[in-house]
Protein backbone atom coordinates (compact mmCIF):
# COMPACT_ATOMS: atom_id res chain seq x y z
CA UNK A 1 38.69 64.29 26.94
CA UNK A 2 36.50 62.11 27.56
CA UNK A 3 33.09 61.38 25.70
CA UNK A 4 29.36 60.96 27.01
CA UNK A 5 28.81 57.00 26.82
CA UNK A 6 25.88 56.23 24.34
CA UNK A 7 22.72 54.52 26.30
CA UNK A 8 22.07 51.16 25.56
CA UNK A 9 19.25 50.03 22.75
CA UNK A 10 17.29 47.37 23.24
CA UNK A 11 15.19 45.95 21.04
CA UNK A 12 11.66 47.50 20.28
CA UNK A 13 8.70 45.51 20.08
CA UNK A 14 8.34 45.82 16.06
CA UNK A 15 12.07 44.65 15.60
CA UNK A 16 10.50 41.57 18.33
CA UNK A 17 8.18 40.60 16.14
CA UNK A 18 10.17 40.91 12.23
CA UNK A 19 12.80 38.55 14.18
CA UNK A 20 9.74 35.95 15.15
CA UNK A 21 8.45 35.72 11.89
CA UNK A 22 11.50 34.95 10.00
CA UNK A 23 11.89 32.32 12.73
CA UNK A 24 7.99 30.68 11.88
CA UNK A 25 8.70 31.09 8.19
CA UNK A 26 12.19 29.42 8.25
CA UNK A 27 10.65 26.84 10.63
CA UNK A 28 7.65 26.26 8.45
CA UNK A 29 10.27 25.68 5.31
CA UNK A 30 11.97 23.33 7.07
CA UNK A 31 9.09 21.53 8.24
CA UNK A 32 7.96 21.08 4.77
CA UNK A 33 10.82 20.06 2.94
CA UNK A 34 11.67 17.84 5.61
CA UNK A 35 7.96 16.56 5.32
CA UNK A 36 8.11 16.25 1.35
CA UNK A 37 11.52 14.48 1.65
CA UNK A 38 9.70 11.90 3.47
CA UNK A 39 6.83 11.28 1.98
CA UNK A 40 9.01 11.09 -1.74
CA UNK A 41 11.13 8.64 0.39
CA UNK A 42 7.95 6.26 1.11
CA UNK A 43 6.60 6.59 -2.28
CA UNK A 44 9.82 5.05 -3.32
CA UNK A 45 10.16 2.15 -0.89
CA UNK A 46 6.51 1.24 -1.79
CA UNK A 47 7.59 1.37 -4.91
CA UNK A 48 9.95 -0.72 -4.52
CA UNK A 49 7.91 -3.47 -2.11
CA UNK A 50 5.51 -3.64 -5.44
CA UNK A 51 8.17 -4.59 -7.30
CA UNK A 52 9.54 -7.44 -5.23
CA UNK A 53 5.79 -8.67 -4.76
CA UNK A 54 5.64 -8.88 -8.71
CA UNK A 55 9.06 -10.93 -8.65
CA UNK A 56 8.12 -12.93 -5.91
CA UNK A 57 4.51 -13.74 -7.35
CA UNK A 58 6.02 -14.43 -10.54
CA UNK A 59 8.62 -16.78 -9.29
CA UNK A 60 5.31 -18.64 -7.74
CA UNK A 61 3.95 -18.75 -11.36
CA UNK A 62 6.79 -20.55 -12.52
CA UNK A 63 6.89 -23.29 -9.83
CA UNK A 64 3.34 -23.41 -10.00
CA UNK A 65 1.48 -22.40 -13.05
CA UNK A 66 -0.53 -19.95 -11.40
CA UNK A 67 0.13 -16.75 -8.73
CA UNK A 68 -0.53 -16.74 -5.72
CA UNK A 69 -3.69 -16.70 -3.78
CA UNK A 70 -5.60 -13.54 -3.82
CA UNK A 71 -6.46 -11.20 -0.69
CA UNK A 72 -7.71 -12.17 2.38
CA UNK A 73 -11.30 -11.64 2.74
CA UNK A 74 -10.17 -8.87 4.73
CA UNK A 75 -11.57 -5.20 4.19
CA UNK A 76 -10.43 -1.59 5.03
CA UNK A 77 -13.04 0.09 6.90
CA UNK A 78 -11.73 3.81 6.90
CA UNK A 79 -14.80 5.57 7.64
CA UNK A 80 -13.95 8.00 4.68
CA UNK A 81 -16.20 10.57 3.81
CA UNK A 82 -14.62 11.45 0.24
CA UNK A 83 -13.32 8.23 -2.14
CA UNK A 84 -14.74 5.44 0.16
CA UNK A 85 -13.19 1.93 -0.11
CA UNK A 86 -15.59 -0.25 -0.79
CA UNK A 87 -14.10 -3.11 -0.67
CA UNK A 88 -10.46 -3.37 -0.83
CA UNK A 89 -8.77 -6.45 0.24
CA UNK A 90 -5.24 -7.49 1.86
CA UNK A 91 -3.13 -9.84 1.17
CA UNK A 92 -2.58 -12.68 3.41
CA UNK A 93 -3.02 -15.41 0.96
CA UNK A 94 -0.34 -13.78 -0.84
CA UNK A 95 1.94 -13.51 1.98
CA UNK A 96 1.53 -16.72 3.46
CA UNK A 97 1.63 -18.39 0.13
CA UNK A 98 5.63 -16.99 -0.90
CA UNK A 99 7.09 -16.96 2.52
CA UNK A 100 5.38 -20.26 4.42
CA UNK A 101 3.85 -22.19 1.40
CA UNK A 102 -0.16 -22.09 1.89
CA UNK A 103 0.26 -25.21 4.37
CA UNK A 104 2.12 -22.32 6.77
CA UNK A 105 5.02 -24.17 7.39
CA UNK A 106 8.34 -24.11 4.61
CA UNK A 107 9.59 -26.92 6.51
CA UNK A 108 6.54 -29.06 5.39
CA UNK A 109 5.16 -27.35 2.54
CA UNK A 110 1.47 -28.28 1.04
CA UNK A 111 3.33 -28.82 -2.63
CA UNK A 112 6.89 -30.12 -2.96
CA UNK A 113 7.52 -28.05 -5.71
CA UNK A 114 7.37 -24.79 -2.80
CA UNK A 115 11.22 -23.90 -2.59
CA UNK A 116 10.29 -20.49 -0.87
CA UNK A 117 10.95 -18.02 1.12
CA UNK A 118 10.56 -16.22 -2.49
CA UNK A 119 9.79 -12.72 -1.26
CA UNK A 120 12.58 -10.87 1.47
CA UNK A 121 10.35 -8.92 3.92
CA UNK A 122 10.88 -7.40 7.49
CA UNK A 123 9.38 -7.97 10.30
CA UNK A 124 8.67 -4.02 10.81
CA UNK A 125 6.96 -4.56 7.06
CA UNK A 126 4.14 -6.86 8.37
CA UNK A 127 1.02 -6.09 10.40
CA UNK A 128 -1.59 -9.24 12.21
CA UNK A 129 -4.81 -7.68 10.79
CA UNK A 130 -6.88 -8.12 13.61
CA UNK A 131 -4.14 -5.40 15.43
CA UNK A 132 -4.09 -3.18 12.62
CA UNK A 133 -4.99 0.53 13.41
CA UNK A 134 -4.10 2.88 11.08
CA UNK A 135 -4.06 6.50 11.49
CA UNK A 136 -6.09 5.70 14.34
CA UNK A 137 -8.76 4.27 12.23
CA UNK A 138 -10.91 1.03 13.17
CA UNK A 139 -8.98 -2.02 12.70
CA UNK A 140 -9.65 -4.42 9.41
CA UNK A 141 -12.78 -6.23 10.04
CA UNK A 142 -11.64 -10.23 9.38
CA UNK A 143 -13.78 -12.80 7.58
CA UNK A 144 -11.95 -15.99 6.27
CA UNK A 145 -12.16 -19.74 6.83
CA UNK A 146 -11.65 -21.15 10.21
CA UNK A 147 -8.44 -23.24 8.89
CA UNK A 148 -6.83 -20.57 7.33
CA UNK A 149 -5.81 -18.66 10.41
CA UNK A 150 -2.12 -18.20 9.15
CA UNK A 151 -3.24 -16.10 6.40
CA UNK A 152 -4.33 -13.22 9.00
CA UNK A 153 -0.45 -11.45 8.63
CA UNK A 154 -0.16 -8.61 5.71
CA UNK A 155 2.37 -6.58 4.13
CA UNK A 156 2.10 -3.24 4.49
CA UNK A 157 2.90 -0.42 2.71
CA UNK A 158 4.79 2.25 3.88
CA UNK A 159 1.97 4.47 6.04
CA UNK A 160 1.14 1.15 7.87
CA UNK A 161 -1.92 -0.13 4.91
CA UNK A 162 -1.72 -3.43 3.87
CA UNK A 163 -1.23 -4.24 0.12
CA UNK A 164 -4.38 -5.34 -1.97
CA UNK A 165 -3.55 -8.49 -3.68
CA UNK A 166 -5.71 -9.98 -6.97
CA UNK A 167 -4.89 -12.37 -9.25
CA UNK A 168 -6.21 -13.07 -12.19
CA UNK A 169 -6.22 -17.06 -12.21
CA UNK A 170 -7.31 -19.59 -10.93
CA UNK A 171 -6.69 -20.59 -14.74
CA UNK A 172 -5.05 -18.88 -17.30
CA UNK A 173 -6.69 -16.55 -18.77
CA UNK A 174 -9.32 -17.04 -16.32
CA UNK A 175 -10.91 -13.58 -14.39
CA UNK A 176 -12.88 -15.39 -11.83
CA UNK A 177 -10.82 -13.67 -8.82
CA UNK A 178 -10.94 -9.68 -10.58
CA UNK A 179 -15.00 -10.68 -10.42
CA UNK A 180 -14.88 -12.32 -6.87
CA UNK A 181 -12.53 -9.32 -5.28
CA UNK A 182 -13.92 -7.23 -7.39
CA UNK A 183 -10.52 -6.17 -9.44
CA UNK A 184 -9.79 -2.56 -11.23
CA UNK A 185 -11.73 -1.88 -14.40
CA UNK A 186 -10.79 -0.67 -17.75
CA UNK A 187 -12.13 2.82 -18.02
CA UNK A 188 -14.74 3.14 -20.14
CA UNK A 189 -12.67 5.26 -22.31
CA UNK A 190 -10.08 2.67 -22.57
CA UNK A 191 -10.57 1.50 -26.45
CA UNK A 192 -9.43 -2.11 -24.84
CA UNK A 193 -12.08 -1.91 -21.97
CA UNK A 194 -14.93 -3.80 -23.97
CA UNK A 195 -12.76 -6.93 -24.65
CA UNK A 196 -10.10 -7.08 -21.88
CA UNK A 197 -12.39 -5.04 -18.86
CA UNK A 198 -9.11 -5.43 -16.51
CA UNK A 199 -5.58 -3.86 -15.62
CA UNK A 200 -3.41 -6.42 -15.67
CA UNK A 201 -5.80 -8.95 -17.13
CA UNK A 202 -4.20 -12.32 -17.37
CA UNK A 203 -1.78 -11.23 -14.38
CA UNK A 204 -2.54 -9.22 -10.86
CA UNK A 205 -3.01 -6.36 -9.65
CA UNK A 206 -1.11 -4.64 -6.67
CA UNK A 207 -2.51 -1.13 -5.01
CA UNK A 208 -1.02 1.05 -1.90
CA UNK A 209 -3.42 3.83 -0.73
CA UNK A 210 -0.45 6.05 -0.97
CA UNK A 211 0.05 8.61 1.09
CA UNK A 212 -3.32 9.84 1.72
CA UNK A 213 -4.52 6.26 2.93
CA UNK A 214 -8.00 6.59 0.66
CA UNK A 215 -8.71 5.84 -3.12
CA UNK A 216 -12.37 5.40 -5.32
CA UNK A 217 -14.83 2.82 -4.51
CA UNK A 218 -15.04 -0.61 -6.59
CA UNK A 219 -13.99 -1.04 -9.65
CA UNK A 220 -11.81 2.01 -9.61
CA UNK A 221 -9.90 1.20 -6.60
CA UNK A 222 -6.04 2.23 -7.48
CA UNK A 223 -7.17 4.75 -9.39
CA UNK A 224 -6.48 7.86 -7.01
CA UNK A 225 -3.96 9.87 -8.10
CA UNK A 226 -2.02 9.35 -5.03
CA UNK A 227 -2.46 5.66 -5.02
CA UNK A 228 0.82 3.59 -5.50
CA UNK A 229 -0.13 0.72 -7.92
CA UNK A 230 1.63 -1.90 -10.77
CA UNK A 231 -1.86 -1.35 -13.04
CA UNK A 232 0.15 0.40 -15.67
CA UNK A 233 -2.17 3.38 -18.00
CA UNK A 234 -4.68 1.12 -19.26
CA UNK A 235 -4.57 2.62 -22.35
């Protein structure tokens, strides 16, 4: 005996579209963890550029007796309409002054006492500011003396923004370059801000613009609560 075949089903429409959104939601989960997985994995390797800076400045300090040279003149120009940066400067000096001695040349330092390379950078790490364009923003505008030319490489961070670089020196206990760069204040909050007004006062100060490339205008540049910095609470 033989039985009536059943006709074939296809799918209907509904059943069409259930099936393409479980495909845009497990797309859109994917998406994001693979997107959070990076950005956690550049917070960390910024991280971990800071901290080599800090070794590599204070390695300087000990040949030396002061850090390196702060910034750059340079300034990011980000056109930002929320947390404008205003100013926040590279570091070139500091660059130039750990890997090539501030003569620009290791092979004929400007001080004997130089015994660098003291920081281990790649070449992928390091941007020529007058080509920098990030996130198709203008490039760093570039004002610095017409013999310091060498100083116009920086290190970035991981989203392609150069470091900002301030010392505290020249002298010690000296604040003359957190006035001139305009440094990261104390808030006002801070029972220490009367008396020591700095982060990091008698040391430097490092800032990233993290991941969103932005932070607050002068002297609370660092202080976005994305930005990647070594400024510690301040409290």
């Amino acid at each position: 005996m033989t039985h009536p075949r059943s006709p074939r089903r296809g799918l209907t429409l509904l059943e069409l579209l259930v099936v393409t959104l479980i495909i845009a939601i497990l797309t859109t989960i994917a998406v994001v963890t693979v997107t959070g997985l990076t950005t956690r994995a550049r917070i960390s390797a910024t991280y971990g550029t800071i901290r080599a800076m800090e070794i590599a400045a204070d390695r300087y300090e000990i040949d030396f007796g002061e850090f390196p040279v702060s910034s750059t003149g340079t300034t990011f120009d980000l056109n930002a309409t929320l947390n404008p940066v205003t100013p926040a400067n590279g570091n070139g000096y500091f660059l130039l002054s750990v890997l090539h001695s501030l003569s620009g040349s290791a092979a004929n330092p400007l001080d004997s006492r130089f015994a660098g390379p003291l920081l281990d950078v790649e070449t992928r790490q390091i941007g020529e500011v007058e080509s920098l364009d990030v996130w198709g923003l203008a490039p760093m505008n570039l004002t610095r003396p017409a013999s310091s030319t060498a100083a116009t490489q920086q290190l970035l961070d991981a989203w392609g923004n150069p470091f900002r670089y301030v010392r505290s020196g020249p002298g010690v206990g000296s604040t003359q370059d957190y006035t001139d760069f305009v440094g990261t204040e104390f808030p006002v909050t801070s029972p220490f801000a009367n008396l020591e007004t700095w982060y990091n006062y008698g040391r430097f100060q490092i800032v990233s613009l993290g991941p969103n490339g932005t932070t607050f205008a002068a002297p609370n540049i660092g202080l976005d609560e994305d930005d990647i910095t070594n400024l510690g609470s301040g409290l």
